[in-house]
C-alpha atoms as a PDB file:
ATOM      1  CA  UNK A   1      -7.023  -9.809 -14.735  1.00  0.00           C
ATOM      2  CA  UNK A   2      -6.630 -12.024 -11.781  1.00  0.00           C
ATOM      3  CA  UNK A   3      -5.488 -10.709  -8.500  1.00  0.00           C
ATOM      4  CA  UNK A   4      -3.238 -13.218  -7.895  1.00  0.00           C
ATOM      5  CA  UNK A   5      -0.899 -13.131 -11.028  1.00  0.00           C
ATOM      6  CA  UNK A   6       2.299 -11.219 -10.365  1.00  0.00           C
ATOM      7  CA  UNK A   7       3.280 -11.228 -14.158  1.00  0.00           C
ATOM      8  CA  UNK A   8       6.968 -10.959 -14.551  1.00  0.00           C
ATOM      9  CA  UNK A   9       8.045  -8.682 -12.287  1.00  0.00           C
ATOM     10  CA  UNK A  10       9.939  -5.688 -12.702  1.00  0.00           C
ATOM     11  CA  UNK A  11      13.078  -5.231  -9.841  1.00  0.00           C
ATOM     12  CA  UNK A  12      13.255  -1.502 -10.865  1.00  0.00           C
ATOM     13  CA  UNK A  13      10.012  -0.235  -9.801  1.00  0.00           C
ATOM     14  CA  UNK A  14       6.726  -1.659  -8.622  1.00  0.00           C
ATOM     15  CA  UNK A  15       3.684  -2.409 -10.894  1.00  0.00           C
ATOM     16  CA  UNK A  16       0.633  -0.457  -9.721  1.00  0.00           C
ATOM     17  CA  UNK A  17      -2.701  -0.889 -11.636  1.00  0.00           C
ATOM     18  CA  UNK A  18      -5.533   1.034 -10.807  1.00  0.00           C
ATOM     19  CA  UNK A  19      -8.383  -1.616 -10.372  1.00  0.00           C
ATOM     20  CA  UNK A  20     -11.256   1.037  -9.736  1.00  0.00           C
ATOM     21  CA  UNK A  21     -12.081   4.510  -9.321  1.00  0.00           C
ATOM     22  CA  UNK A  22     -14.325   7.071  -8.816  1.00  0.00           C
ATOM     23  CA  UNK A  23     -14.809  10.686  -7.022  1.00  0.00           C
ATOM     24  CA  UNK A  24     -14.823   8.625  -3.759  1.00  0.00           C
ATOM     25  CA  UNK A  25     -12.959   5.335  -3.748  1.00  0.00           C
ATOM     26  CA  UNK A  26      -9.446   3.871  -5.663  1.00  0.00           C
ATOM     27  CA  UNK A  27      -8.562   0.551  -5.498  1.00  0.00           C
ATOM     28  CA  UNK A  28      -4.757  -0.422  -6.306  1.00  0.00           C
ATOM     29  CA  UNK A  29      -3.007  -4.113  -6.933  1.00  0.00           C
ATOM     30  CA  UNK A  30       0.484  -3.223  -6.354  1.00  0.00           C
ATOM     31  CA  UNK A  31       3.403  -5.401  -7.606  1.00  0.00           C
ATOM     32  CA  UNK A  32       6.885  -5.539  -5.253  1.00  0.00           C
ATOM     33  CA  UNK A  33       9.675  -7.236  -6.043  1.00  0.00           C
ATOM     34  CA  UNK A  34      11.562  -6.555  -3.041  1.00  0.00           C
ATOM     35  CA  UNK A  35      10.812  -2.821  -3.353  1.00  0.00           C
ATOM     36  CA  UNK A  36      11.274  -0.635  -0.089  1.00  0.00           C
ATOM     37  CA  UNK A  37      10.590   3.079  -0.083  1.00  0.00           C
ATOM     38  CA  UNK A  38      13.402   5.386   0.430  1.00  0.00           C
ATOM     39  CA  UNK A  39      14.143   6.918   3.553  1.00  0.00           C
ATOM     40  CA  UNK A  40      13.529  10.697   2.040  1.00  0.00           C
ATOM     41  CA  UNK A  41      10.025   9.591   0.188  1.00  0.00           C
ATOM     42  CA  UNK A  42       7.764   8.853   3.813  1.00  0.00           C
ATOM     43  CA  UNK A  43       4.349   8.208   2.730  1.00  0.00           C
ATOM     44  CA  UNK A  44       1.927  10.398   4.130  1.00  0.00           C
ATOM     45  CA  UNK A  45      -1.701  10.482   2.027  1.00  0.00           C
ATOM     46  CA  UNK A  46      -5.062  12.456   2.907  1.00  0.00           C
ATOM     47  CA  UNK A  47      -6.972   9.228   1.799  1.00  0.00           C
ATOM     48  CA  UNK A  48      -7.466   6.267   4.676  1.00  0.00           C
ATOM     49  CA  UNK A  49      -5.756   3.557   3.154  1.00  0.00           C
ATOM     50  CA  UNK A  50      -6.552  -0.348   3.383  1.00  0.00           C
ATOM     51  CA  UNK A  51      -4.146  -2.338   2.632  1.00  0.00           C
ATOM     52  CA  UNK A  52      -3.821  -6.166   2.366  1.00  0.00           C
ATOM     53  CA  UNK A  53      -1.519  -8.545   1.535  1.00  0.00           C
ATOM     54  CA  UNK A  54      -2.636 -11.545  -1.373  1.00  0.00           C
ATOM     55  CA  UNK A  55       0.573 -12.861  -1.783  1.00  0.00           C
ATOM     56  CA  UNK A  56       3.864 -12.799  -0.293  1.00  0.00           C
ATOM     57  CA  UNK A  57       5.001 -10.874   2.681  1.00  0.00           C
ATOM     58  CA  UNK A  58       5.617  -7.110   3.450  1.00  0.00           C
ATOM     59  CA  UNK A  59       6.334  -4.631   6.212  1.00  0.00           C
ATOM     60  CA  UNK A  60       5.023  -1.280   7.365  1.00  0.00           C
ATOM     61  CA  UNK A  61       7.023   0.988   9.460  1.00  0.00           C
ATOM     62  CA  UNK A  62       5.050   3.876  11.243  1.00  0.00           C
ATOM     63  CA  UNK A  63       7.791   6.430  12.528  1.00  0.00           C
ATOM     64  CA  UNK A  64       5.462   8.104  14.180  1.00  0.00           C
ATOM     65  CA  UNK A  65       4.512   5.530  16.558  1.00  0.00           C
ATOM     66  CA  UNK A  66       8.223   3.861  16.120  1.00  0.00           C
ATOM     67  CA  UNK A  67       5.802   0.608  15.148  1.00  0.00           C
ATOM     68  CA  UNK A  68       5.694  -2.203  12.484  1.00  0.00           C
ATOM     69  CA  UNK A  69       3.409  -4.355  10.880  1.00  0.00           C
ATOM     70  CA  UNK A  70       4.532  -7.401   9.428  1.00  0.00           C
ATOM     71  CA  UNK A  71       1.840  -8.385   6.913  1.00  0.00           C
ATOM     72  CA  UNK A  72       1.328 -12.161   5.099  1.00  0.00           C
ATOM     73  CA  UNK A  73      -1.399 -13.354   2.804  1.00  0.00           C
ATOM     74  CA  UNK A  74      -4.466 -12.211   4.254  1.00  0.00           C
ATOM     75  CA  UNK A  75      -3.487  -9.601   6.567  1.00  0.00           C
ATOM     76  CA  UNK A  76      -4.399  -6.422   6.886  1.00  0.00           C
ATOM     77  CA  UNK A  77      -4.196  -3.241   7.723  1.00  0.00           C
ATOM     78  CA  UNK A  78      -5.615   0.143   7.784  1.00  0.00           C
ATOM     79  CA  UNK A  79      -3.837   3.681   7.821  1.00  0.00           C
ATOM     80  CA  UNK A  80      -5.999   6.440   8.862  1.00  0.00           C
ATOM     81  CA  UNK A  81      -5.257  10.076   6.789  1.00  0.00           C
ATOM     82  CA  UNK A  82      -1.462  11.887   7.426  1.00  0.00           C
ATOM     83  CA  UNK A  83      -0.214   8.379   9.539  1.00  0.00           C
ATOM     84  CA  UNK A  84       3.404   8.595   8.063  1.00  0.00           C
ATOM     85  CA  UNK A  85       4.844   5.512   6.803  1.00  0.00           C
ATOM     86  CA  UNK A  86       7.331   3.275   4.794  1.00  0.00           C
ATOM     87  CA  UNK A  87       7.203  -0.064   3.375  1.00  0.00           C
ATOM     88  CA  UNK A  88      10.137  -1.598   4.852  1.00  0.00           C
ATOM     89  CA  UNK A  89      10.740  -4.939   3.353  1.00  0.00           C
ATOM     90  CA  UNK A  90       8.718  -7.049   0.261  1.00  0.00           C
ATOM     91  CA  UNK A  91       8.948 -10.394  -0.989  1.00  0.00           C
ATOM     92  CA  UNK A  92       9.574 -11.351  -4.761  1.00  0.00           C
ATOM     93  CA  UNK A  93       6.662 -11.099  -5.328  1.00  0.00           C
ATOM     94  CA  UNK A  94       4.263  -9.473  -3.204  1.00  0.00           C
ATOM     95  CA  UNK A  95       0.789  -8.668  -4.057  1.00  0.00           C
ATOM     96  CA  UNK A  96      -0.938  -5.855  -2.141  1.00  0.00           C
ATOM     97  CA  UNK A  97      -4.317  -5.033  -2.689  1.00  0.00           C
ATOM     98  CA  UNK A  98      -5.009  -1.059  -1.115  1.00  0.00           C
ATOM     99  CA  UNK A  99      -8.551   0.657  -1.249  1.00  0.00           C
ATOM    100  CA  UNK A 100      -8.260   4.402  -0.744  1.00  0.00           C
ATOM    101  CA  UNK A 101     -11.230   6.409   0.423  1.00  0.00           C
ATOM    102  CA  UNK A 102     -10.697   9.670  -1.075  1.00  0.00           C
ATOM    103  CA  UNK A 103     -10.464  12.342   1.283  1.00  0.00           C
ATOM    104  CA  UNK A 104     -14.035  14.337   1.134  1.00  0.00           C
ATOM    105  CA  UNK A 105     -13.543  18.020   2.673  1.00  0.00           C
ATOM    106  CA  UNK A 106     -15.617  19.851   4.989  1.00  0.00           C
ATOM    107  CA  UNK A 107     -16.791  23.221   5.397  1.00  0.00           C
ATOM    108  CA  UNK A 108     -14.597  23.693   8.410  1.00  0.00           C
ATOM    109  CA  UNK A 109     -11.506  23.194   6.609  1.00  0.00           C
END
């Protein structure tokens, strides 16, 4: 598989293949194709999420913080656990590569 290759595309839902994983770490090559995520479906993981752009273009919007990130090839970006957030805008195509570190709970919790 190369990282690069955005196949054929698929303007219905993104492509998501699951690169690596283990009881700590995931890593992700996601697939847009001008995909957005609904208002109602706000991302908002346990796992601290890298996330970097390898082709195309693609924005973040952190309600939250009422900030965006506007990401091209080779930027990136990391989300730390519960930071609420949408993808606001993709190219055709857009490649994002995300590592997720798993969340690992403590005794406190």
């Amino acid at each position: 598989m190369n990282l690069l290759d955005a196949g054929e595309g698929n303007p219905n839902r993104e492509v998501c293949t699951v690169l690596w994983e283990d009881e700590t770490l995931r890593i992700e090559k996601i697939v847009s194709y001008g995909h957005k995520t609904p208002p109602e479906n706000v991302y908002c993981q346990s796992e601290v999420e890298w996330v970097s752009v390898l082709q195309g273009s693609g924005k973040l919007y952190f309600p939250d913080t009422d900030t965006e990130a506007v990401l091209g090839p080779g930027d990136h970006i990391m989300i730390p656990p519960k930071m609420r957030h949408l993808v606001t805008y993709t190219s055709k195509p857009c490649i994002w590569l995300c590592v997720f570190e798993k969340h690992r709970g403590t005794a406190d919790e």
